[in-house]
Protein backbone atom coordinates (compact mmCIF):
# COMPACT_ATOMS: atom_id res chain seq x y z
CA UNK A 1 73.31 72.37 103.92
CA UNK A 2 73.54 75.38 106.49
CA UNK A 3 77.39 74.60 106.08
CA UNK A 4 77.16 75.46 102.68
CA UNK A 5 75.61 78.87 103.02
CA UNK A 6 78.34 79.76 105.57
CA UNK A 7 80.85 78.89 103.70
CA UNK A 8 79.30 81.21 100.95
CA UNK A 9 78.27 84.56 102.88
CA UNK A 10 81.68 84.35 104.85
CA UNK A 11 83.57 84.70 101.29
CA UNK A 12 81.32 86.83 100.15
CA UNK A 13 82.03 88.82 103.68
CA UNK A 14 85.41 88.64 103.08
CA UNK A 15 85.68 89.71 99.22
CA UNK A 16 83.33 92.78 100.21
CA UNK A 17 85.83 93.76 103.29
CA UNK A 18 88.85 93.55 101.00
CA UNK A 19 86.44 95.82 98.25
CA UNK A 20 86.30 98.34 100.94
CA UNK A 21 89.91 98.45 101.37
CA UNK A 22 90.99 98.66 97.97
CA UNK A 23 88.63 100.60 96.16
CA UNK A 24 89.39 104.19 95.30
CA UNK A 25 86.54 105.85 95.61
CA UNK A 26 85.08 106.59 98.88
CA UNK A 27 81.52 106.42 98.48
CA UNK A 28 82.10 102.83 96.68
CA UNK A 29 84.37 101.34 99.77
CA UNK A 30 81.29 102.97 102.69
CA UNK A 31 79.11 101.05 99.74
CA UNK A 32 80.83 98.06 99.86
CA UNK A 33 81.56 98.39 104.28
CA UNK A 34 77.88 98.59 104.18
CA UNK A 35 77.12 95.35 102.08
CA UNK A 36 80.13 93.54 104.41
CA UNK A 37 78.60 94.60 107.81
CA UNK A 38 74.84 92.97 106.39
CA UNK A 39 77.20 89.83 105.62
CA UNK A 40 78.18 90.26 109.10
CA UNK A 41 74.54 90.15 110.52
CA UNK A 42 73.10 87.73 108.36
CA UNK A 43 76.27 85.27 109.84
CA UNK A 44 75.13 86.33 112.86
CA UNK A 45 71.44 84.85 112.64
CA UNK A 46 72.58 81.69 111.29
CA UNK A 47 74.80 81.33 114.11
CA UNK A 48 71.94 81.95 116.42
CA UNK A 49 72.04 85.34 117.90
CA UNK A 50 69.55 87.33 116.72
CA UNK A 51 70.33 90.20 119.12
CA UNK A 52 73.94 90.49 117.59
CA UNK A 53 72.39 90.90 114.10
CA UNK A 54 70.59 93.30 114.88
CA UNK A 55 72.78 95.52 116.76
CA UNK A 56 75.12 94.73 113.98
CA UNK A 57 73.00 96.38 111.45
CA UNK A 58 71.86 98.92 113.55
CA UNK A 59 75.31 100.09 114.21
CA UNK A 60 77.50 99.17 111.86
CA UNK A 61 75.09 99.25 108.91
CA UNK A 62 73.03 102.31 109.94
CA UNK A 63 74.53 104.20 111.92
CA UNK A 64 78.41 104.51 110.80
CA UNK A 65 77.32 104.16 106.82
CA UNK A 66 75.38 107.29 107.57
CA UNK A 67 78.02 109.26 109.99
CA UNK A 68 80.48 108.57 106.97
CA UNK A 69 77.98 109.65 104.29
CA UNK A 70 77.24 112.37 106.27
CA UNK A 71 80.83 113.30 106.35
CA UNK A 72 81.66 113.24 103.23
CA UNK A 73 78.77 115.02 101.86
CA UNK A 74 80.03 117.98 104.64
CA UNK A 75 83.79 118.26 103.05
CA UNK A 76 82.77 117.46 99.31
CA UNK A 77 85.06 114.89 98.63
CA UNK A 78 83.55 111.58 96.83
């Protein structure tokens, strides 16, 4: 059954990396990089390491989301 769910939050890890690619807007691809790297964590904990998941959304999900935010809120350009 655990199988199953992996299966499921790897494609939905993958379809929210390729979002972040290919969407136009900015603040909807550092939307969608933030949904991908809590994917990213929550494969993480099923795979048994707990410290990786939370480094990965400490990181990844915190800390560049915000840096990028942060960014683009300091050159106007959404």
């Amino acid at each position: 059954m655990a199988e199953i769910y992996e299966f499921i939050f790897i494609g939905l890890m993958l379809f929210t990396a390729f979002l972040s690619i290919k969407l136009k807007r900015t603040i909807h691809a550092v939307v969608s990089f933030l949904f991908m790297s809590v994917f990213v964590a929550i494969l993480f904990v099923m795979l048994n390491a707990p410290y990786a998941a939370v480094f990965q959304i400490l990181i990844y999900a915190g800390v560049i989301v915000i840096l990028i935010l942060v960014t683009l809120h300091t050159i106007k350009k959404w």
